[in-house]
Structures are given as C-alpha cells and as structure tokens.
C-alpha atoms as a PDB file:
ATOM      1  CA  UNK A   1      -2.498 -67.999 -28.279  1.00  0.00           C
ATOM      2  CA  UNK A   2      -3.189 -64.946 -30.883  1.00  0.00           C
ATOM      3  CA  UNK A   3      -5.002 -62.369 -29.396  1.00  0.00           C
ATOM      4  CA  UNK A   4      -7.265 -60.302 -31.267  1.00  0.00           C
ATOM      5  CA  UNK A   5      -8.856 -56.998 -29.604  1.00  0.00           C
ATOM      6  CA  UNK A   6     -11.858 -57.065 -31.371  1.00  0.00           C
ATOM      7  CA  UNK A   7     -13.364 -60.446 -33.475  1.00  0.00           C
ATOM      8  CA  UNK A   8     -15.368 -58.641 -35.986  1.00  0.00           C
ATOM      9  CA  UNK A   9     -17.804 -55.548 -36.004  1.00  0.00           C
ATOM     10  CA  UNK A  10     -21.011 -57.718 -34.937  1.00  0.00           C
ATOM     11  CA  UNK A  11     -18.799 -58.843 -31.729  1.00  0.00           C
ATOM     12  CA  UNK A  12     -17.719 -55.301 -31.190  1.00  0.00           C
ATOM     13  CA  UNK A  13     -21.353 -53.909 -30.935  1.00  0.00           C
ATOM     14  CA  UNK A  14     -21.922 -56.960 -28.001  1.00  0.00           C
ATOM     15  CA  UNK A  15     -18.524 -56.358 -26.598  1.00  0.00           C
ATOM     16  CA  UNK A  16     -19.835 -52.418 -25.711  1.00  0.00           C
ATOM     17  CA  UNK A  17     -23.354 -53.754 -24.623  1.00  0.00           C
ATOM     18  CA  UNK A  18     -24.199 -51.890 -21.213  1.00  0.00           C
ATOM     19  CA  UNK A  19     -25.615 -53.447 -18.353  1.00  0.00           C
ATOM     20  CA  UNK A  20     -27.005 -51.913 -15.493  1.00  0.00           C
ATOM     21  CA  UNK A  21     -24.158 -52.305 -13.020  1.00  0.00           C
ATOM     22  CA  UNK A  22     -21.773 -50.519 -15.491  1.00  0.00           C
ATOM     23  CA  UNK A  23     -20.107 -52.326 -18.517  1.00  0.00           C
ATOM     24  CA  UNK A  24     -20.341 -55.677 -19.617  1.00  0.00           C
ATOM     25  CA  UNK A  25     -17.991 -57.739 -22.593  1.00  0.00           C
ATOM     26  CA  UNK A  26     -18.778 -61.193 -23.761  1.00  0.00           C
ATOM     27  CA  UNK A  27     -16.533 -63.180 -25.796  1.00  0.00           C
ATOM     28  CA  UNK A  28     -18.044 -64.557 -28.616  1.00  0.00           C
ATOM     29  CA  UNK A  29     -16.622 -67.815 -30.249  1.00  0.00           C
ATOM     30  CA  UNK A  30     -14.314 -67.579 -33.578  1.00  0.00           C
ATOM     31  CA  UNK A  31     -16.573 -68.959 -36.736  1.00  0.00           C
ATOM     32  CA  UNK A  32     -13.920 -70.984 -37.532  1.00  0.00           C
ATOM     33  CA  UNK A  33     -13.172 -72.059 -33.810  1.00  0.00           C
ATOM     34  CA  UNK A  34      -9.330 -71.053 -33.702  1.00  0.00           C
ATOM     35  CA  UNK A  35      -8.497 -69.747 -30.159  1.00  0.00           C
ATOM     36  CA  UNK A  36      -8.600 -65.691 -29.261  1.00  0.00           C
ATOM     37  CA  UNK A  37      -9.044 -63.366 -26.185  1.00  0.00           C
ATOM     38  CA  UNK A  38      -9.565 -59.494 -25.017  1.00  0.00           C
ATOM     39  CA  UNK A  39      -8.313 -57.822 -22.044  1.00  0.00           C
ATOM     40  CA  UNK A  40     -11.187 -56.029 -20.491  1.00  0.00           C
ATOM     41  CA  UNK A  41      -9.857 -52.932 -18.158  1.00  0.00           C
ATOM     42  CA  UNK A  42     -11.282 -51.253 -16.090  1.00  0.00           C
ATOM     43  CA  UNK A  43     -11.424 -47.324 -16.273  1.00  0.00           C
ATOM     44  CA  UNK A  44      -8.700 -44.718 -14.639  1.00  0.00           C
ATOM     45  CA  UNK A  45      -6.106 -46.965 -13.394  1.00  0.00           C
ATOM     46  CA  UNK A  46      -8.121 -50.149 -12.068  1.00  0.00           C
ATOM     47  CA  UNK A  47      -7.415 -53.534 -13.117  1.00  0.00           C
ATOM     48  CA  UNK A  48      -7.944 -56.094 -15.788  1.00  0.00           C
ATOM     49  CA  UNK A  49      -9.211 -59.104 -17.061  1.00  0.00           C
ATOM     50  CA  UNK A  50      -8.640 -61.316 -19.677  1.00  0.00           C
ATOM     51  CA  UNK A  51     -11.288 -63.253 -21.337  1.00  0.00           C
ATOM     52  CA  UNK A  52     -10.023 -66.230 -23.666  1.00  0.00           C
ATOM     53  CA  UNK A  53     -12.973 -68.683 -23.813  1.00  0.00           C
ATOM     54  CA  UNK A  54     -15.880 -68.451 -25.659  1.00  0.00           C
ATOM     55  CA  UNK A  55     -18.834 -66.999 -23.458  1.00  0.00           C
ATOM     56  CA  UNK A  56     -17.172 -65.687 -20.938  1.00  0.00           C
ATOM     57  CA  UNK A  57     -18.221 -62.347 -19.467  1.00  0.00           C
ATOM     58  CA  UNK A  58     -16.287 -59.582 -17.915  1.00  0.00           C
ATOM     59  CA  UNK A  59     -18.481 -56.459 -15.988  1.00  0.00           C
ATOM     60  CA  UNK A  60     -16.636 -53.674 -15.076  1.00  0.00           C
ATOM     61  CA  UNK A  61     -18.465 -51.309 -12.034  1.00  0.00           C
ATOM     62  CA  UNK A  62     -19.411 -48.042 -12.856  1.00  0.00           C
ATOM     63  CA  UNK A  63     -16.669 -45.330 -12.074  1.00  0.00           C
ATOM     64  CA  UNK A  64     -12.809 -46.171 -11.448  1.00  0.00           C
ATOM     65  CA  UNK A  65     -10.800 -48.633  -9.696  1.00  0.00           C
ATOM     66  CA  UNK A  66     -11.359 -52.211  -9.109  1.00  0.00           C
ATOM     67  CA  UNK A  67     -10.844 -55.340 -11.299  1.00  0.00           C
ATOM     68  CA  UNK A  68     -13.433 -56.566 -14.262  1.00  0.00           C
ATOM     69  CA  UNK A  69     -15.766 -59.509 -12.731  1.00  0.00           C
ATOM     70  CA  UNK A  70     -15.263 -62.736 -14.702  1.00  0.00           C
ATOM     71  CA  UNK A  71     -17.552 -65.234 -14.929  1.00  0.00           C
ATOM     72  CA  UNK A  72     -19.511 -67.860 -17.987  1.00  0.00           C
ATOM     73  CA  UNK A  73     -22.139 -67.042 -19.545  1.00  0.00           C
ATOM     74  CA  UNK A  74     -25.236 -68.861 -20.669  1.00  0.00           C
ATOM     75  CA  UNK A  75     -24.340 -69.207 -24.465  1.00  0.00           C
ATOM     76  CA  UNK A  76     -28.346 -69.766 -25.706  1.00  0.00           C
ATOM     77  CA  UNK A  77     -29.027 -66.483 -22.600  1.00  0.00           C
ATOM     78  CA  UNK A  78     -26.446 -65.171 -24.479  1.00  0.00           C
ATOM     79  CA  UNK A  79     -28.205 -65.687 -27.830  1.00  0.00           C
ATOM     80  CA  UNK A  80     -31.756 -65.068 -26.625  1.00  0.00           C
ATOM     81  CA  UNK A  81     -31.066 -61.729 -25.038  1.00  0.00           C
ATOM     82  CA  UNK A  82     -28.930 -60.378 -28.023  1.00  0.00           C
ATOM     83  CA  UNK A  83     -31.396 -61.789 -30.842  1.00  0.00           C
ATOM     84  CA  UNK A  84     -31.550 -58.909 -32.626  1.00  0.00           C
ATOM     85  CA  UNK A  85     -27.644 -58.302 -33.039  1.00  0.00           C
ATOM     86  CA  UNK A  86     -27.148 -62.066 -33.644  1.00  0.00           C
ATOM     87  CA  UNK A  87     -29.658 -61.390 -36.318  1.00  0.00           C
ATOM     88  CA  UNK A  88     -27.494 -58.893 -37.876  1.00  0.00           C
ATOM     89  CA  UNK A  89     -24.563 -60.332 -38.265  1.00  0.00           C
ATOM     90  CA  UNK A  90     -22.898 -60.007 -41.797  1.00  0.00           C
ATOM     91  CA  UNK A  91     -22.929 -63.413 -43.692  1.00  0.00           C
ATOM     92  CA  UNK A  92     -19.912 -65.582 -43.546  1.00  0.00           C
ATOM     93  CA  UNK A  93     -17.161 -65.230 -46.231  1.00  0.00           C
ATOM     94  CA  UNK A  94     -17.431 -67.574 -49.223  1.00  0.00           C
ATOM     95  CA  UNK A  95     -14.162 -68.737 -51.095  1.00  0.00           C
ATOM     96  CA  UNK A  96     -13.698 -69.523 -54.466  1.00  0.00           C
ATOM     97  CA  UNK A  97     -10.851 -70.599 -56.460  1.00  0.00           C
ATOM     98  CA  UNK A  98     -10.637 -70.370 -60.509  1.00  0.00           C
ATOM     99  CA  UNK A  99      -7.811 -71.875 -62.554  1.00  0.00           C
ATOM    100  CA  UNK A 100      -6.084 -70.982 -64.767  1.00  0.00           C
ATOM    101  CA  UNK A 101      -4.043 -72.358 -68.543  1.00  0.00           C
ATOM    102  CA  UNK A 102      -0.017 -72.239 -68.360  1.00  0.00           C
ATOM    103  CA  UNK A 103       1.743 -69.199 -68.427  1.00  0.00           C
ATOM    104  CA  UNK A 104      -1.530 -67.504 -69.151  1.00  0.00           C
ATOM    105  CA  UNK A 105      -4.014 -65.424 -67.937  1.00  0.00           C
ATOM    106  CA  UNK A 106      -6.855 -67.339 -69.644  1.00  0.00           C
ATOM    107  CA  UNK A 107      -9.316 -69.197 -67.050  1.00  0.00           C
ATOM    108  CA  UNK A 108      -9.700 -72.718 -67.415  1.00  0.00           C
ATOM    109  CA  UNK A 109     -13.265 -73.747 -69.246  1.00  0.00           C
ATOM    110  CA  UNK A 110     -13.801 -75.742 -65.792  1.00  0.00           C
ATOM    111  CA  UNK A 111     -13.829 -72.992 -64.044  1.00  0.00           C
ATOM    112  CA  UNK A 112     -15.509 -70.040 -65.899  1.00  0.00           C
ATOM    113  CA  UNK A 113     -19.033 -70.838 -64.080  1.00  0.00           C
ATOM    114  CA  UNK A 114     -17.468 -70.427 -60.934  1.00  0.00           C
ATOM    115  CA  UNK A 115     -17.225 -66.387 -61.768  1.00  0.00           C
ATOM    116  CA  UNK A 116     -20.616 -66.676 -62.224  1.00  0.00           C
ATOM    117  CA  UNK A 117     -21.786 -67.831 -58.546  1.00  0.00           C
ATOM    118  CA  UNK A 118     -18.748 -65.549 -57.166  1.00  0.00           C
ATOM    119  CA  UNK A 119     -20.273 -62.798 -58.957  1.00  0.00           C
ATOM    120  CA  UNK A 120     -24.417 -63.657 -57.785  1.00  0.00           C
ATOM    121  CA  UNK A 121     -22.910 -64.331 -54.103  1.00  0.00           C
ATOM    122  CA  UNK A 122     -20.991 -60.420 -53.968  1.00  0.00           C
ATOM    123  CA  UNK A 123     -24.073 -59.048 -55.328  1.00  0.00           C
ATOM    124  CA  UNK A 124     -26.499 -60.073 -52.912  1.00  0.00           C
ATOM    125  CA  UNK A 125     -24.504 -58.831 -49.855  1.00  0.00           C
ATOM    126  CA  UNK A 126     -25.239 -55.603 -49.197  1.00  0.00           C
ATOM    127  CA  UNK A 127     -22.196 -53.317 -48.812  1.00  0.00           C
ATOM    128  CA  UNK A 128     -20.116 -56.835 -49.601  1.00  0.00           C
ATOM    129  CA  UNK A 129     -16.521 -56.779 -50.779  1.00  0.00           C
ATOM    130  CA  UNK A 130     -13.992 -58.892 -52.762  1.00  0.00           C
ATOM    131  CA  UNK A 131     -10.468 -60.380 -51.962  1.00  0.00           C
ATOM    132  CA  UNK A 132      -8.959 -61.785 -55.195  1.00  0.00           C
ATOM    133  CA  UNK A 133      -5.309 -62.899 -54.306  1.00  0.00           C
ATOM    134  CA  UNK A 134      -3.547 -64.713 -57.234  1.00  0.00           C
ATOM    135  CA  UNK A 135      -1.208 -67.493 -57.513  1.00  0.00           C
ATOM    136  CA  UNK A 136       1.216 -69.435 -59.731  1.00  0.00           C
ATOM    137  CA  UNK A 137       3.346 -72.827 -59.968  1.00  0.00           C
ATOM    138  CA  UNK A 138       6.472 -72.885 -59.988  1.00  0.00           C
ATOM    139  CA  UNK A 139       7.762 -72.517 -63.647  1.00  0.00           C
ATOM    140  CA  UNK A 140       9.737 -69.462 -64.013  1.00  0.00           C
ATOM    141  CA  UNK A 141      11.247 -67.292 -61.756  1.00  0.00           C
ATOM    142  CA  UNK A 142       9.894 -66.067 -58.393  1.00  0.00           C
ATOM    143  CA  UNK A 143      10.064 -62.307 -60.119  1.00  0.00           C
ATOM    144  CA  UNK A 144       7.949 -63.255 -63.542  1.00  0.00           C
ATOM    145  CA  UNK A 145       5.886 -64.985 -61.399  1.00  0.00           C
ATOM    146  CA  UNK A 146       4.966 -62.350 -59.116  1.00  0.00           C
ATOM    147  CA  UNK A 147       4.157 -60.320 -62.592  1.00  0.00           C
ATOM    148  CA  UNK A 148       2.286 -62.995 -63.464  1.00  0.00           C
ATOM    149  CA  UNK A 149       0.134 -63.819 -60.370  1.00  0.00           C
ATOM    150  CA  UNK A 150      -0.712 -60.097 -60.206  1.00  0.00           C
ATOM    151  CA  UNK A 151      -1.836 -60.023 -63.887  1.00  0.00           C
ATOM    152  CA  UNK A 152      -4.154 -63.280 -63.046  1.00  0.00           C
ATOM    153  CA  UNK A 153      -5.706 -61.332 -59.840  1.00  0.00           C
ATOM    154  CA  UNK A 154      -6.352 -58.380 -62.354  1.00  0.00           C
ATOM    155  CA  UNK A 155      -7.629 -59.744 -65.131  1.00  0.00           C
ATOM    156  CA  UNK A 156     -10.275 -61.642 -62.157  1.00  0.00           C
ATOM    157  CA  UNK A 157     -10.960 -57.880 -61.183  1.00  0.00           C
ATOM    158  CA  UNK A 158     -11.704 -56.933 -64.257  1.00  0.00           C
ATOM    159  CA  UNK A 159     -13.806 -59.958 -65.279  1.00  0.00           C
ATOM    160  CA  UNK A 160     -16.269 -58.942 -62.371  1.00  0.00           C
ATOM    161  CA  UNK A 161     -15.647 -55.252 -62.904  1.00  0.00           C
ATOM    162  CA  UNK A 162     -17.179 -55.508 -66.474  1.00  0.00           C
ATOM    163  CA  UNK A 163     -20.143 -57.521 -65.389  1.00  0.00           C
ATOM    164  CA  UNK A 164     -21.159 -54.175 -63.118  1.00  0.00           C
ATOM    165  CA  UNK A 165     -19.570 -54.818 -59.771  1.00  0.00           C
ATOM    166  CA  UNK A 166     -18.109 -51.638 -57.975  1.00  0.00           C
ATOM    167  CA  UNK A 167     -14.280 -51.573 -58.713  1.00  0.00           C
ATOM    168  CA  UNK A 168     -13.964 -49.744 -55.620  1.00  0.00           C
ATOM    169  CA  UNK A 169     -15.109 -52.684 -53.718  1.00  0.00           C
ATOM    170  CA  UNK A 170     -12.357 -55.053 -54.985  1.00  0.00           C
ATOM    171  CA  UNK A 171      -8.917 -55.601 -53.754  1.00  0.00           C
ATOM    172  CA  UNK A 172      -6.962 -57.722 -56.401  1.00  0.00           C
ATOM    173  CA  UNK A 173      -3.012 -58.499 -55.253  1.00  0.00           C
ATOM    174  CA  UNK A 174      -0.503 -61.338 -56.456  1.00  0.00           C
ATOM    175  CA  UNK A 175       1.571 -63.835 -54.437  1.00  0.00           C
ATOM    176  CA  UNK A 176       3.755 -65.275 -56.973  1.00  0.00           C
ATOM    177  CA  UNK A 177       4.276 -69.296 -56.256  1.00  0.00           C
ATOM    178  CA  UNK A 178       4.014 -68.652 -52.400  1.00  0.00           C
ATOM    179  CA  UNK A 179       1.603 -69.989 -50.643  1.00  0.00           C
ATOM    180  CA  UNK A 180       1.215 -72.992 -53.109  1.00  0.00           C
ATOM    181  CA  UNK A 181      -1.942 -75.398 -52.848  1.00  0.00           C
ATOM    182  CA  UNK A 182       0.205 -78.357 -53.838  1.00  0.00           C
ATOM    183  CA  UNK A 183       3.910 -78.125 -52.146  1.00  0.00           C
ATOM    184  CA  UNK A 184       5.991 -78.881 -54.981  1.00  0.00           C
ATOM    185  CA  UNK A 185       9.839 -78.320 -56.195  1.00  0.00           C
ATOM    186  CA  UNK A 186      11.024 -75.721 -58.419  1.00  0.00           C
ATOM    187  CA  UNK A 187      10.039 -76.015 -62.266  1.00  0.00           C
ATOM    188  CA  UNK A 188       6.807 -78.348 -61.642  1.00  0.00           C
ATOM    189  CA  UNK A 189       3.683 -77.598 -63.788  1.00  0.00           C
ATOM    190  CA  UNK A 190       1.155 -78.290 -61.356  1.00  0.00           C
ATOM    191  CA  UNK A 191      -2.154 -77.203 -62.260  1.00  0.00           C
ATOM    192  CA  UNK A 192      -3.908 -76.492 -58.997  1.00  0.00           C
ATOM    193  CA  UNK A 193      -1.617 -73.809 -58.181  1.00  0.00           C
ATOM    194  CA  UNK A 194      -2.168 -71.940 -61.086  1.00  0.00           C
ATOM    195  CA  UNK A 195      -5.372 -70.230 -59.507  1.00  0.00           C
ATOM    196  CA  UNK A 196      -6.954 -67.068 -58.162  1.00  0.00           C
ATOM    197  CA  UNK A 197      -8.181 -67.642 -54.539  1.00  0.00           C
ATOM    198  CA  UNK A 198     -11.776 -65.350 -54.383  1.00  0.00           C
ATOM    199  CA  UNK A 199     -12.949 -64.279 -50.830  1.00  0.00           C
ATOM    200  CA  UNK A 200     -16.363 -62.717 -51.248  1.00  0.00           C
ATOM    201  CA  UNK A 201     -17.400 -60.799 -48.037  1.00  0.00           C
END
C-alpha cells in the first residue's frame, strides 16, 4: 500500500482540526478511491498510529507520551461537523487530451474545440493551474521524439498563453512515445498517441 503523508491541502486543514481532548486526524477517502494511510504520533517520544481506511480517526492526548486513540468515524458526522471545509474544497482536476497531425505540431481539426473548454474550465478556477504533458507514436527515434513531444506540450502552452492565461501558471513537459495510449511496436503510426494529455487544476 502507498502511503501518502498528507492527501491534499483540504485534507491537511481536517487532518490538524483540534478537539478538545488534544489533537484529532481523520482520514479522508482518495477521490479516486486508490488505497493510502498516515501515521499519527504522538508528541515527545510517545507512540503511533496508523490510519489506512477511510474515516478513521486518531486523537492524540494533550502533552507527551502515550499512543494515538484509533477508532471510525461517522463519515456524514464527519461531513456535517466539517461543512464548511468540505465546502471549500478545490474542484476536482479535469483532463483533456488534443491530437495531433504526423510528425507535426499542428492540432487535429477534431480537436481544436477541446482548447476551448480546457481554456473556459482553467479560467474559472480561481488560483487554478495547468499540466500539459505531451506525447508521440512511435515513428522515429526515442531522441526526436522526445524533441518532438516537448515541442507539442509547448506549442499547447502557448496556444493558451496567447488567449490570456498566466504563463506562470502552466507547466508544459514531453514524454516522448512513453507512456503510450495504444501499446504498440516500434514504427506504428497510431494516431491516438500522438496527443497532449491537459490536467486543468
């Protein structure tokens, strides 16, 4: 099982919650419902816990020593009593993918709408940020194609940096013909893997 410390910035803010009796840590379900945990310890030298299903609830006394107290929580308690941080929570991620011509870096006609929603769905998140991570098939060599991928995430960047969104804001890399979105052998022109994959957060 993959632990992760902390599951995002809204869990972190229930995570530190206080409770009367000292500190209290809840661990809130993964969106996408992949397994994860946090070791809960308790302050100057006193023992831990580990919490690795959703809702569960470690309070640690007030002072040092002594082990975290594990038990479930009420998920809708849960819910109810936190309403207002539930209620802030960021929106999910959306993905996109756009595709592109052979060998090029010009977008598909299919796809040149989709920079339109990616665009209307980055500006209405306040603060919000873009991934753009591009791809290839696999004619060529693994180096041009690493050029390549990288010139198909930049010219993405640019695309949305010219229609006014913050530059600073985007992170644009390339991942040559790894990570393809149809496994195929070397030298196939497969046009589903000639894409940008857009995470707008």
């Amino acid at each position: 099982m993959k632990t992760h410390r902390l599951l995002s910035l809204f869990a972190l803010a229930l995570l530190l919650a206080g409770c009367s009796t000292g500190t209290r840590v809840i661990l809130l379900p993964q969106e996408d419902g992949t397994p994860s945990a946090v070791v809960v310890r308790a302050r100057e030298g006193g023992g831990e816990a580990v919490l690795s299903v959703p809702f569960q609830r470690a309070i640690a006394a007030q002072g040092a020593g002594g082990t975290p107290k594990v038990d479930q929580a009420d998920p809708a308690k849960v819910r109810a009593e936190n309403a207002t941080l539930f209620d802030m929570a960021p929106p999910k991620p959306r993905r996109y993918t756009v595709y592109f011509d052979a060998g090029g870096v010009v977008l598909t006609p299919e796809t040149q709408k989709i920079m339109d929603d990616v665009l209307a769905d980055a500006l209405a998140r306040s603060g919000g940020d873009i991934v753009i991570t591009g791809h290839t098939d696999t004619i060529g060599t693994g180096a041009s194609n690493d050029v390549l991928s990288a010139q198909r995430a930049q010219q993405v960047r640019q695309m949305l940096v010219e229609r006014q969104f913050p530059a600073e804001r985007i992170e644009a890399a390339g991942r040559g013909e790894r990570d393809l979105a149809v496994p195929t052998a070397d030298e196939v022109d497969e046009p589903r893997n000639r894409r940008v994959a857009i995470e707008v957060r």
